[in-house]
Protein backbone atom coordinates (compact mmCIF):
# COMPACT_ATOMS: atom_id res chain seq x y z
CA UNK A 1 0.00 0.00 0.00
CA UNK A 2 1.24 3.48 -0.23
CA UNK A 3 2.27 5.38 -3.53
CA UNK A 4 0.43 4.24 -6.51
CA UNK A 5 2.46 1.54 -8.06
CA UNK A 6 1.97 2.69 -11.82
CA UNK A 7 3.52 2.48 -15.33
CA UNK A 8 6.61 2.67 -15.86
CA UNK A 9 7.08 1.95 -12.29
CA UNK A 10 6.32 -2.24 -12.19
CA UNK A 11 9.47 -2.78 -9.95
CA UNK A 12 7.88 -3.19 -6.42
CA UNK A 13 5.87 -5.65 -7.95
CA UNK A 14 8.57 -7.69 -9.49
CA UNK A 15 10.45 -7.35 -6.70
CA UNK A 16 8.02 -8.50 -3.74
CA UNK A 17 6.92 -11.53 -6.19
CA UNK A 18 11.23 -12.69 -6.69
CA UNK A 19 11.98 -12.33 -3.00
CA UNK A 20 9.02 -15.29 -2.30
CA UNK A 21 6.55 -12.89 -0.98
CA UNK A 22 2.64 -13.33 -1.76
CA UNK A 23 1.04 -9.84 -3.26
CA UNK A 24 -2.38 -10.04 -1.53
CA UNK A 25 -3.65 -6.92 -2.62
CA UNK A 26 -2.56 -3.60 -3.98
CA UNK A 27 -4.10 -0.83 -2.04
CA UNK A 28 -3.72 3.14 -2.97
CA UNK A 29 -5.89 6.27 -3.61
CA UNK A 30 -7.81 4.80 -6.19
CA UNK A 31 -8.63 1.34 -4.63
CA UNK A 32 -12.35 2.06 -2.89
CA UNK A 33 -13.46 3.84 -6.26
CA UNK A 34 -13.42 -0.06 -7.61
CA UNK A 35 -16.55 -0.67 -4.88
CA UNK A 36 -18.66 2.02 -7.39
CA UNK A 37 -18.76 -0.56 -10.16
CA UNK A 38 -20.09 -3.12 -7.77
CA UNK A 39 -22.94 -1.06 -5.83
CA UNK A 40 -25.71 -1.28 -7.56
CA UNK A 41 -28.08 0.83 -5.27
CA UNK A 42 -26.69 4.08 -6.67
CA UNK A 43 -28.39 3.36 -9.91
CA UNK A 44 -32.10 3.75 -8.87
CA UNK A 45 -34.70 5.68 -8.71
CA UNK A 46 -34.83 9.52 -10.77
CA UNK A 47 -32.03 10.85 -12.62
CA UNK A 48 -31.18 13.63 -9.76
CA UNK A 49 -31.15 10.55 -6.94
CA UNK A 50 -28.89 8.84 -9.08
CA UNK A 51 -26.84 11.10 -9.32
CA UNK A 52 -27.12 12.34 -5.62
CA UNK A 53 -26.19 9.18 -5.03
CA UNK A 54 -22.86 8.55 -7.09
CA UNK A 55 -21.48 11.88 -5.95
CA UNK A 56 -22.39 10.96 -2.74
CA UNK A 57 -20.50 7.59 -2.60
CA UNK A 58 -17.63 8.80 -4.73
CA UNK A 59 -17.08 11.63 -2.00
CA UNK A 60 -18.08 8.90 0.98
CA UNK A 61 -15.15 6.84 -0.70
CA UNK A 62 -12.54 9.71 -1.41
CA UNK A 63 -9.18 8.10 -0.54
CA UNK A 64 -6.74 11.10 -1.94
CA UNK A 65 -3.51 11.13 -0.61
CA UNK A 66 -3.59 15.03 -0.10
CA UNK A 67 -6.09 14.35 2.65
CA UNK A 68 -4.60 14.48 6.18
CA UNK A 69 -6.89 11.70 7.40
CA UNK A 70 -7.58 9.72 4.92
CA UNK A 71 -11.25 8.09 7.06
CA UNK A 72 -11.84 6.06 3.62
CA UNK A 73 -8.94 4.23 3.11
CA UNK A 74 -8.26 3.78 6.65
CA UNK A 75 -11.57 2.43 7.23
CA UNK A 76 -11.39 0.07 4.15
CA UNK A 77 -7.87 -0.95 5.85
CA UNK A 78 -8.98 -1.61 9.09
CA UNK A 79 -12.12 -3.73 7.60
CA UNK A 80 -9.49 -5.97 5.30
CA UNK A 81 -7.22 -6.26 8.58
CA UNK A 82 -10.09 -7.94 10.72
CA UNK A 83 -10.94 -10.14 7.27
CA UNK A 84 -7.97 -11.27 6.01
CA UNK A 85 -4.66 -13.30 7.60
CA UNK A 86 -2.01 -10.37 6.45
CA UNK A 87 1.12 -11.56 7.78
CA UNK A 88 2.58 -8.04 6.77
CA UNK A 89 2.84 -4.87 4.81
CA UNK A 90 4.93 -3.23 2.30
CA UNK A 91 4.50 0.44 2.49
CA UNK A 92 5.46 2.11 -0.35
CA UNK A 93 6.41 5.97 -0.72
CA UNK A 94 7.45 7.29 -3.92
CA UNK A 95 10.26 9.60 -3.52
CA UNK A 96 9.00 13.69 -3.22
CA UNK A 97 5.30 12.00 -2.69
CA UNK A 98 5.89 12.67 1.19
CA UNK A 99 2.14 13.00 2.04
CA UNK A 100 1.76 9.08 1.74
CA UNK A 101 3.98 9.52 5.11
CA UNK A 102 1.44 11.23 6.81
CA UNK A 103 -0.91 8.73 6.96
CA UNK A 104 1.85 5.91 7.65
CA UNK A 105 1.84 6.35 11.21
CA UNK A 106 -1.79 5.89 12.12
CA UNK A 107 -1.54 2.54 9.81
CA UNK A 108 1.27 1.27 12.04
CA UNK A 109 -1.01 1.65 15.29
CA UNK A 110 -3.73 -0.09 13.62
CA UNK A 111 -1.43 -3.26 12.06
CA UNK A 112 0.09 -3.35 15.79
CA UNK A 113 -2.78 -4.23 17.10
CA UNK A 114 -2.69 -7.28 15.05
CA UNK A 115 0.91 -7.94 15.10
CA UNK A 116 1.27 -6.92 11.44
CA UNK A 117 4.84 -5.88 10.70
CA UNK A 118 5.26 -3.00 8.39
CA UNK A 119 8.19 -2.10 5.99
CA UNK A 120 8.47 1.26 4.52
CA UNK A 121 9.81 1.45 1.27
CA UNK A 122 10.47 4.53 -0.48
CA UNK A 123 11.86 4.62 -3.93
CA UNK A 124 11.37 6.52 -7.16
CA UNK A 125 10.77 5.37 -11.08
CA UNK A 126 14.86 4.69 -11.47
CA UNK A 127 16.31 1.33 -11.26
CA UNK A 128 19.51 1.54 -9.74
CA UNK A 129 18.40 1.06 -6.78
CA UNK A 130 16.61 -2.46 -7.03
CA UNK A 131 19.40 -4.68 -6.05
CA UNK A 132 19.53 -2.40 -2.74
CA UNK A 133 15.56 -2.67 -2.37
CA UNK A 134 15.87 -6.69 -3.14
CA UNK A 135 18.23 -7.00 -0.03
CA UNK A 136 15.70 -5.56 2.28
CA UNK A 137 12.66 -6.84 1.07
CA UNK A 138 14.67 -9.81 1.04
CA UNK A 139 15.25 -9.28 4.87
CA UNK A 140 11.48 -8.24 5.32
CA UNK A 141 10.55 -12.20 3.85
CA UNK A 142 12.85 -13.60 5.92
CA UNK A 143 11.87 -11.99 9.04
CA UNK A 144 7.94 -12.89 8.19
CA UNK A 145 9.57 -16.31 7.70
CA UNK A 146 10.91 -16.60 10.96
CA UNK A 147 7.27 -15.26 12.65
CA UNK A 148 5.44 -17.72 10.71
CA UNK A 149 8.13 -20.68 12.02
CA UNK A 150 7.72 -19.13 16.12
CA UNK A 151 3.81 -19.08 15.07
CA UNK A 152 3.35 -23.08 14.66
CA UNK A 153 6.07 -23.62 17.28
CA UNK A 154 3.45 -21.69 19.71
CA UNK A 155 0.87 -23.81 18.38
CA UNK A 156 2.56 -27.06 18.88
């Protein structure tokens, strides 16, 4: 989650899928506009309370990074925590985009409370540094690794 991963900028991607790690989902700015297509409701009745209702969820749903709190997105978050096994995060922050950092915080509180380990990652659209972000992502796996291994220990 974090900066949008977009064209020509496929190299978190790549990278999180070579060091062994599962992508479970890709979450940024854009992600809760994708619920629109699915919501039905917002398509009946008049014209004006159809289109009350699309500006209304489209605003309800506004995930922007320029917003201080970002309610949406942080709600959608905290929903997909309590749903999901995440065994962690990869937070990513395009370089100069430093608003995505503002919001990184209060995400670390909430994935604390479920013991979900977060690594910042901040990068830009260059690729001289992907050996460099290989090594610690590579590190990030490996530590995961080592939680899932004192996990069934526990159990056993």
């Amino acid at each position: 989650m974090g900066s949008p991963v977009v064209f020509p900028n496929y190299k978190i991607p790549f990278l999180v899928n070579d060091v062994g790690l599962t992508l479970l989902d890709s979450i940024d700015c854009s992600v809760l506009k994708h619920d629109l297509l699915h919501e039905r409701n917002s398509f009946k009745g008049s014209c004006e309370t159809m289109i009350r209702n699309i500006a209304s969820a489209w605003y309800d749903r506004d995930a922007s990074s320029v917003f201080v709190r970002n309610n949406a997105l942080f709600g959608y978050i905290s929903n997909l925590v309590q749903k999901r096994d995440i065994e962690g995060v990869v937070y990513h922050v395009l370089k100069g985009q430093i608003e995505y950092d503002f919001e990184l915080e209060r995400f670390e509180t909430l994935f604390s409370k479920y013991n979900i380990p977060v690594f910042r990652l901040e990068t830009d659209y260059q690729y001289q540094d992907v050996e460099q972000l290989r090594i610690r992502l590579e590190a990030f796996s490996e530590m995961l690794a080592q939680n899932r291994y004192k996990e069934v220990r526990r159990v056993k």
